[in-house]
N, C-alpha and C. Protein backbone atom coordinates (compact mmCIF):
# COMPACT_ATOMS: atom_id res chain seq x y z
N UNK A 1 19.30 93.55 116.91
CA UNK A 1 20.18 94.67 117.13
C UNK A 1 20.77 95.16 115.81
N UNK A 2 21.15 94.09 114.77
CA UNK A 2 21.25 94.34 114.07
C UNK A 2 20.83 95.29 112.92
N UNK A 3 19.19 94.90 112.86
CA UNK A 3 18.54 95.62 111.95
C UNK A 3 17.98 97.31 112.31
N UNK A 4 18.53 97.94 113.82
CA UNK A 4 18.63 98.33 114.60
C UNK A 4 19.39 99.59 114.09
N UNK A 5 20.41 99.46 114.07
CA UNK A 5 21.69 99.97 113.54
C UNK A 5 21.69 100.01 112.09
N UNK A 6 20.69 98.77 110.89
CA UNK A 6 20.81 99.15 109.76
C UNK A 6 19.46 100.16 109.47
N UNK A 7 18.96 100.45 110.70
CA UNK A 7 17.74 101.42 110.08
C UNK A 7 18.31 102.60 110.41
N UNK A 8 18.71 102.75 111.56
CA UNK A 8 19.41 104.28 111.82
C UNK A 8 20.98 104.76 110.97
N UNK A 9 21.26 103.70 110.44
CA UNK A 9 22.48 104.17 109.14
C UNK A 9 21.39 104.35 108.25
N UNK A 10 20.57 103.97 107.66
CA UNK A 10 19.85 104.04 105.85
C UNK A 10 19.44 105.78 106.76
N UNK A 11 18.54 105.68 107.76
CA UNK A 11 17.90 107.20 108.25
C UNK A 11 19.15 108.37 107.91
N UNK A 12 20.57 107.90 108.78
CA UNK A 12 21.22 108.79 108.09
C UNK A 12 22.00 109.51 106.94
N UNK A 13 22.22 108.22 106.31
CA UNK A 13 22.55 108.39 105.12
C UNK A 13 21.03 109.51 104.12
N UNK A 14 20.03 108.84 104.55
CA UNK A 14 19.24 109.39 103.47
C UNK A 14 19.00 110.84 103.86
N UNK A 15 18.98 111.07 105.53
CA UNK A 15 18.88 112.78 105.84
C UNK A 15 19.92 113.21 104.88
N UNK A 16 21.20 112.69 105.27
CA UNK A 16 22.42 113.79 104.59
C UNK A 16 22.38 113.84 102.94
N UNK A 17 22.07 112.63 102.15
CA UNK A 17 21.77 113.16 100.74
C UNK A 17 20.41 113.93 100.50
N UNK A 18 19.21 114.40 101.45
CA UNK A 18 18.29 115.23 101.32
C UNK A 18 19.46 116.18 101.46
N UNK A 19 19.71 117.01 102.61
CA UNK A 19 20.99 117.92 103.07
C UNK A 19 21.81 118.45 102.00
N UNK A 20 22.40 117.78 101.70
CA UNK A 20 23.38 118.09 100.83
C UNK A 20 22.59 118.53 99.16
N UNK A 21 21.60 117.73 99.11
CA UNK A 21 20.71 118.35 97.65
C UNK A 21 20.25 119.72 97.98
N UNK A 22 19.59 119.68 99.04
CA UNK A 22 19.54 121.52 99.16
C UNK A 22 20.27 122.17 99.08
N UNK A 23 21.53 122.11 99.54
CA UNK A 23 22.43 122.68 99.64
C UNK A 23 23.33 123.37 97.86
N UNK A 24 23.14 122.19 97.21
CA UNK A 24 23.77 122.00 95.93
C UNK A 24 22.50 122.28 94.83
N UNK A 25 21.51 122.71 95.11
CA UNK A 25 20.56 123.11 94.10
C UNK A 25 20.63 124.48 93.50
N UNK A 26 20.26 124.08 92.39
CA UNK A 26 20.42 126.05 92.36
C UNK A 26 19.58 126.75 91.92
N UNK A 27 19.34 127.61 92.85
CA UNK A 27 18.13 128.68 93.34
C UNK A 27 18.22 129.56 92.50
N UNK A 28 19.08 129.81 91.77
CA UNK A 28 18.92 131.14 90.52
C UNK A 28 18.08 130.51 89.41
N UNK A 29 17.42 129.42 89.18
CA UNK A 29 16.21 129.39 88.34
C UNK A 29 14.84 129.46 89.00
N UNK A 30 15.18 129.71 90.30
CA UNK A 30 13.55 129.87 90.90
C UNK A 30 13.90 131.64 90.68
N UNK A 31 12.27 132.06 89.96
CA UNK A 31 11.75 133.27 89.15
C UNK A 31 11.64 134.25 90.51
N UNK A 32 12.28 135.62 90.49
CA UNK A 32 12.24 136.49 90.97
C UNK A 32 10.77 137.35 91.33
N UNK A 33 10.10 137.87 91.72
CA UNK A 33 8.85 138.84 91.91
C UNK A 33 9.38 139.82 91.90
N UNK A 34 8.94 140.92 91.18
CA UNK A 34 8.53 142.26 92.12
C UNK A 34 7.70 143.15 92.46
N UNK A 35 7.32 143.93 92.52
CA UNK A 35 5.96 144.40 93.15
C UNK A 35 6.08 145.93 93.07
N UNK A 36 5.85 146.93 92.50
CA UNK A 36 5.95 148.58 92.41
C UNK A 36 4.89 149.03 92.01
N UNK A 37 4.24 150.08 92.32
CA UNK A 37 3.27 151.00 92.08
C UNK A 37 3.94 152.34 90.79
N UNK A 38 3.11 152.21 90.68
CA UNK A 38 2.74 153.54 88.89
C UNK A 38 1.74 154.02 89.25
N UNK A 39 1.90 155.13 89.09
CA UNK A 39 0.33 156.12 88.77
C UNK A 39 -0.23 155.73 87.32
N UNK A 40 -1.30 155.83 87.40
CA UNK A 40 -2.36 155.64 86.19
C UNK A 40 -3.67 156.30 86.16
N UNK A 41 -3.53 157.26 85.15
CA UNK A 41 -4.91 157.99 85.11
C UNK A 41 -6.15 157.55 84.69
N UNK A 42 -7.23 158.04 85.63
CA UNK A 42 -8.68 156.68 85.14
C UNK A 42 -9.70 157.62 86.53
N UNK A 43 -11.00 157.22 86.57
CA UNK A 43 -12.03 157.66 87.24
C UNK A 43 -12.82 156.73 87.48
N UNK A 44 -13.01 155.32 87.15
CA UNK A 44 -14.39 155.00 87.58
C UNK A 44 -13.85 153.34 87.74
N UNK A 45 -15.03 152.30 88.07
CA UNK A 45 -15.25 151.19 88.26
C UNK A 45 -14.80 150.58 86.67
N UNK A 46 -14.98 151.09 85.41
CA UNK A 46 -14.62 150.88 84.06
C UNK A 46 -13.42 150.82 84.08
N UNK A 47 -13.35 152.44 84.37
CA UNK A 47 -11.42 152.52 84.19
C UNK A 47 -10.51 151.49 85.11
N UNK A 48 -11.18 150.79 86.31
CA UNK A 48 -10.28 149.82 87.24
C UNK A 48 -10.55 148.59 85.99
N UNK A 49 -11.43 148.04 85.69
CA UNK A 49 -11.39 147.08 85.08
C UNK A 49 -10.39 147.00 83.81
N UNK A 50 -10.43 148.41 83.22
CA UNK A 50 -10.11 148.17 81.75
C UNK A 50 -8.58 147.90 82.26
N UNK A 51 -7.98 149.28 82.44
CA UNK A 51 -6.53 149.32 83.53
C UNK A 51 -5.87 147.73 84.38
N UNK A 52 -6.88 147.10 84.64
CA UNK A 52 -5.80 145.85 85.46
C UNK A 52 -5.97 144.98 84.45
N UNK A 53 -6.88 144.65 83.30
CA UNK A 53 -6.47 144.46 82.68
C UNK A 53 -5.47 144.30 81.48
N UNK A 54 -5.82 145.40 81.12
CA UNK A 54 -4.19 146.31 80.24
C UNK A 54 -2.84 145.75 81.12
N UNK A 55 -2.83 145.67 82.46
CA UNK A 55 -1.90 145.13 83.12
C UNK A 55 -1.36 143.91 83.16
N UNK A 56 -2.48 143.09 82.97
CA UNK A 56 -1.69 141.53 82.93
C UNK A 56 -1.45 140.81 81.87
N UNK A 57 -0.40 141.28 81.47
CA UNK A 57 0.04 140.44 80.31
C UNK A 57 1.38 139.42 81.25
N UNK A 58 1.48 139.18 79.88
CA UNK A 58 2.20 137.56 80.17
C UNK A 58 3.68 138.14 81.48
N UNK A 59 3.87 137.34 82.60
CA UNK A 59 4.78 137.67 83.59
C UNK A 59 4.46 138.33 84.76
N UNK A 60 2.65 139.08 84.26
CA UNK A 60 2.37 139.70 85.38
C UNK A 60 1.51 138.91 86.60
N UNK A 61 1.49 138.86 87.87
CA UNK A 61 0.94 138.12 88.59
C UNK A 61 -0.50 138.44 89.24
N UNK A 62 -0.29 139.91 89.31
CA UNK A 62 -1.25 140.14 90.14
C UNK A 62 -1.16 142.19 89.71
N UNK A 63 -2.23 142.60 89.54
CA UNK A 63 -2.62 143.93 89.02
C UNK A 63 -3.75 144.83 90.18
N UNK A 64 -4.17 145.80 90.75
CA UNK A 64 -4.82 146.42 91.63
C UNK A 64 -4.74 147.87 91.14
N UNK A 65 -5.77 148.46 91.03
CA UNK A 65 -5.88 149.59 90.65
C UNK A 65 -6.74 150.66 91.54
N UNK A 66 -6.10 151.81 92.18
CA UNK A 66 -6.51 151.99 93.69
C UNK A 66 -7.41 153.64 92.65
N UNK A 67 -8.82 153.91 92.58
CA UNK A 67 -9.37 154.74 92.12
C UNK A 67 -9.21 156.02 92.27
N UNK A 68 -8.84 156.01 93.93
CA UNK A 68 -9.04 157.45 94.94
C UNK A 68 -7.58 157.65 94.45
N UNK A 69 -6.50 156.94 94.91
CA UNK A 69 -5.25 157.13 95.01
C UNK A 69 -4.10 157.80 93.29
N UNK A 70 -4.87 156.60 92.53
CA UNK A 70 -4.31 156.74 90.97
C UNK A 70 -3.36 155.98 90.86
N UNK A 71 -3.37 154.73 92.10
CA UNK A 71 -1.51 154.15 91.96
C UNK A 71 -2.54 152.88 91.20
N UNK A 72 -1.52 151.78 90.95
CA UNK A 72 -1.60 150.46 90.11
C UNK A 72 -0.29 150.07 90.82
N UNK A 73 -0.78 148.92 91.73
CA UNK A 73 -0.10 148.31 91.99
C UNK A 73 0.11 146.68 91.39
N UNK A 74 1.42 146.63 90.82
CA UNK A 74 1.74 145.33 89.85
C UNK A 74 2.94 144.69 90.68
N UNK A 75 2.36 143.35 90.25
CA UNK A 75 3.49 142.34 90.83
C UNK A 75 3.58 141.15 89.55
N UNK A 76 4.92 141.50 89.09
CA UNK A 76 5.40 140.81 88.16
C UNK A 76 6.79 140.09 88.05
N UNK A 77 7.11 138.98 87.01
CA UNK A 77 8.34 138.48 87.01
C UNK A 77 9.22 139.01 85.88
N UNK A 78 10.37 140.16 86.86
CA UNK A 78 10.98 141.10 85.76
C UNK A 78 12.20 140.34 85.03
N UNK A 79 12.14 139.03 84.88
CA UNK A 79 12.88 138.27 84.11
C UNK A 79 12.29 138.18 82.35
N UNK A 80 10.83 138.46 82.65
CA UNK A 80 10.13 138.13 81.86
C UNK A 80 9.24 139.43 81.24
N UNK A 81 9.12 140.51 81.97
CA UNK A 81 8.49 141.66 81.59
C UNK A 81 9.03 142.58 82.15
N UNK A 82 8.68 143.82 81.80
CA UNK A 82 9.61 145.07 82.32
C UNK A 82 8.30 145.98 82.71
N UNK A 83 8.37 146.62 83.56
CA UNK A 83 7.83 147.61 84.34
C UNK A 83 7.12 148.83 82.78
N UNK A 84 8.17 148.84 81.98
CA UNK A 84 8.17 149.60 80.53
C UNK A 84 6.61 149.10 80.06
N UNK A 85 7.14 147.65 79.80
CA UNK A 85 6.04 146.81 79.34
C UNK A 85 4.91 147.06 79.11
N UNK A 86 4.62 146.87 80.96
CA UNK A 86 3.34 147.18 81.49
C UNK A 86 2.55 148.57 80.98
N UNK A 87 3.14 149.42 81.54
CA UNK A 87 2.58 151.01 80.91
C UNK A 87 2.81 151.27 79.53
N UNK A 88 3.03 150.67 78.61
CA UNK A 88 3.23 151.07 77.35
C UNK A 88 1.68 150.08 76.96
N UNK A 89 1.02 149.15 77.65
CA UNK A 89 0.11 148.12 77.58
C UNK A 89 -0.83 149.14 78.05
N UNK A 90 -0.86 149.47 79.14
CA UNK A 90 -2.25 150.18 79.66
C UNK A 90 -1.94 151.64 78.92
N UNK A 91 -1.21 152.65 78.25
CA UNK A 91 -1.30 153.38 77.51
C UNK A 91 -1.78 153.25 76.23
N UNK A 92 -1.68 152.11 75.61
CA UNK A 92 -2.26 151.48 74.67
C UNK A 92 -4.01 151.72 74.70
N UNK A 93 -4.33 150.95 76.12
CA UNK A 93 -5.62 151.33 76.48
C UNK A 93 -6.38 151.93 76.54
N UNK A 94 -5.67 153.49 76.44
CA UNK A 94 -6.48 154.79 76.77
C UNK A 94 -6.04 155.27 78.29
N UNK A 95 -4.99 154.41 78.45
CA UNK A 95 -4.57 155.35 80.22
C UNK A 95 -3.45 156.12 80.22
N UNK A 96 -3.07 157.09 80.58
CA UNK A 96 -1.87 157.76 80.78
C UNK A 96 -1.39 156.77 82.10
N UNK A 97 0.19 156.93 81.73
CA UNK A 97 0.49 156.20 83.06
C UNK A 97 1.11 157.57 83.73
N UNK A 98 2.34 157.08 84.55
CA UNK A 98 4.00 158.31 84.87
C UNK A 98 4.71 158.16 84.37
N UNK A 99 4.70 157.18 83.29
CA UNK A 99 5.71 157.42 82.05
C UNK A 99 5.34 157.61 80.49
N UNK A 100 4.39 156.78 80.44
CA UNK A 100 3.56 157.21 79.01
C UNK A 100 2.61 157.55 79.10
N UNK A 101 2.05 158.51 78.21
CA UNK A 101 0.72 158.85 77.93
C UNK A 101 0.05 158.46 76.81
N UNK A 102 -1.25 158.30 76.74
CA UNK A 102 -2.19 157.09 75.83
C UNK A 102 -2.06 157.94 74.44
N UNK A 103 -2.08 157.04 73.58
CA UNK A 103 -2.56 157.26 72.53
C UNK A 103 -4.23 158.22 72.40
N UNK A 104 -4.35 159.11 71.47
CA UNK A 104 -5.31 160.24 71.44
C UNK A 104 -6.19 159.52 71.13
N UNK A 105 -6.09 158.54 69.93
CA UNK A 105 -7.06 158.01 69.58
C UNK A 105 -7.68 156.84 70.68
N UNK A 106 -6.59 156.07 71.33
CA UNK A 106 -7.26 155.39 72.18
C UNK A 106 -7.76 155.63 73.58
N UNK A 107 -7.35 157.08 73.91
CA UNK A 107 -8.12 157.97 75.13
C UNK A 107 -9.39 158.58 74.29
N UNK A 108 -9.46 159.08 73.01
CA UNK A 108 -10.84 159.24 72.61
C UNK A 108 -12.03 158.29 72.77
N UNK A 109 -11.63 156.61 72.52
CA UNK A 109 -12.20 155.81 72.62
C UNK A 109 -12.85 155.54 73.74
N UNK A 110 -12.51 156.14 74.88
CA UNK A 110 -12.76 155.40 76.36
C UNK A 110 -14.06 156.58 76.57
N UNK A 111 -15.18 155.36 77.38
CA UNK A 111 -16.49 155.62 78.00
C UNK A 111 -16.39 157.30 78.13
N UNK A 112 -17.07 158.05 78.37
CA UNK A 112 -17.36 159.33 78.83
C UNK A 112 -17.11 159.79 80.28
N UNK A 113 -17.39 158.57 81.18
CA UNK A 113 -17.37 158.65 82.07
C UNK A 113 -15.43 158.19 83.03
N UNK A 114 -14.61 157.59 81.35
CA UNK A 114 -13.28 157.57 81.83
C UNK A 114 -12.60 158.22 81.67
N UNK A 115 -12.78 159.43 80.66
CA UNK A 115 -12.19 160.72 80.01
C UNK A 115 -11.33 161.50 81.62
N UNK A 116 -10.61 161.67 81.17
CA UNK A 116 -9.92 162.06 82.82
C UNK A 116 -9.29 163.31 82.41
N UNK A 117 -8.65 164.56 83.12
CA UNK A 117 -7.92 165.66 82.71
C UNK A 117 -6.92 164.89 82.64
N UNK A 118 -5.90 165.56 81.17
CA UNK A 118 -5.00 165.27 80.40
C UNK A 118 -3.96 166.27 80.90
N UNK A 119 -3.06 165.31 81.46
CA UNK A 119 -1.87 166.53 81.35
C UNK A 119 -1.40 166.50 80.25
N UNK A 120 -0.17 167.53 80.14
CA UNK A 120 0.46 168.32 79.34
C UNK A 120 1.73 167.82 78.94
């Protein structure tokens, strides 16, 4: 009977210090996500490749580049990178984003077939 009673005290004792550690942990170092779409100018199976690339730099998780649509959808940790980041990376590339537009020389560079109308 004894050992009875000392298994269901150790059981509870050890639930409530699990309990109480959750409770007392702190969740502001587990890394935030977020996830937003940008337009990005591009035309082909090249331009998706070059584009999600240009996208993942360090913080980014996951990059998609929708052809028909023109969005780029990024999911990144904005503790660590900024939305800025990103499109100043794939403008680099030769892509216009909705906030920057590529470098001349590095939109000259891109395939023939990624040359896209340039806005203004």
């Amino acid at each position: 009977m004894k050992s009875i009673k000392f298994i269901i005290t150790a059981i509870a004792v050890i639930a409530s210090g699990a309990i109480t550690y959750a409770q007392s942990h702190d969740h502001s170092q587990m890394a935030a996500v977020k996830t937003e779409s940008v337009k990005v100018w591009g035309n082909c199976d090249l331009c998706k490749a070059r584009i999600e690339k240009a996208a993942k730099i360090s913080g980014v998780s996951k990059a998609d580049w929708n052809k028909d649509t023109k969005e780029l959808t990024v999911t990144y940790n904005p503790t660590t990178v900024t939305s800025d980041d990103i499109q100043k990376n794939i403008a680099a590339a030769g892509h216009d984003t909705g906030k920057y537009k590529a470098d001349i020389k590095a939109y000259n560079s891109l395939p023939g077939c990624c040359k896209y109308v340039r806005s203004k």
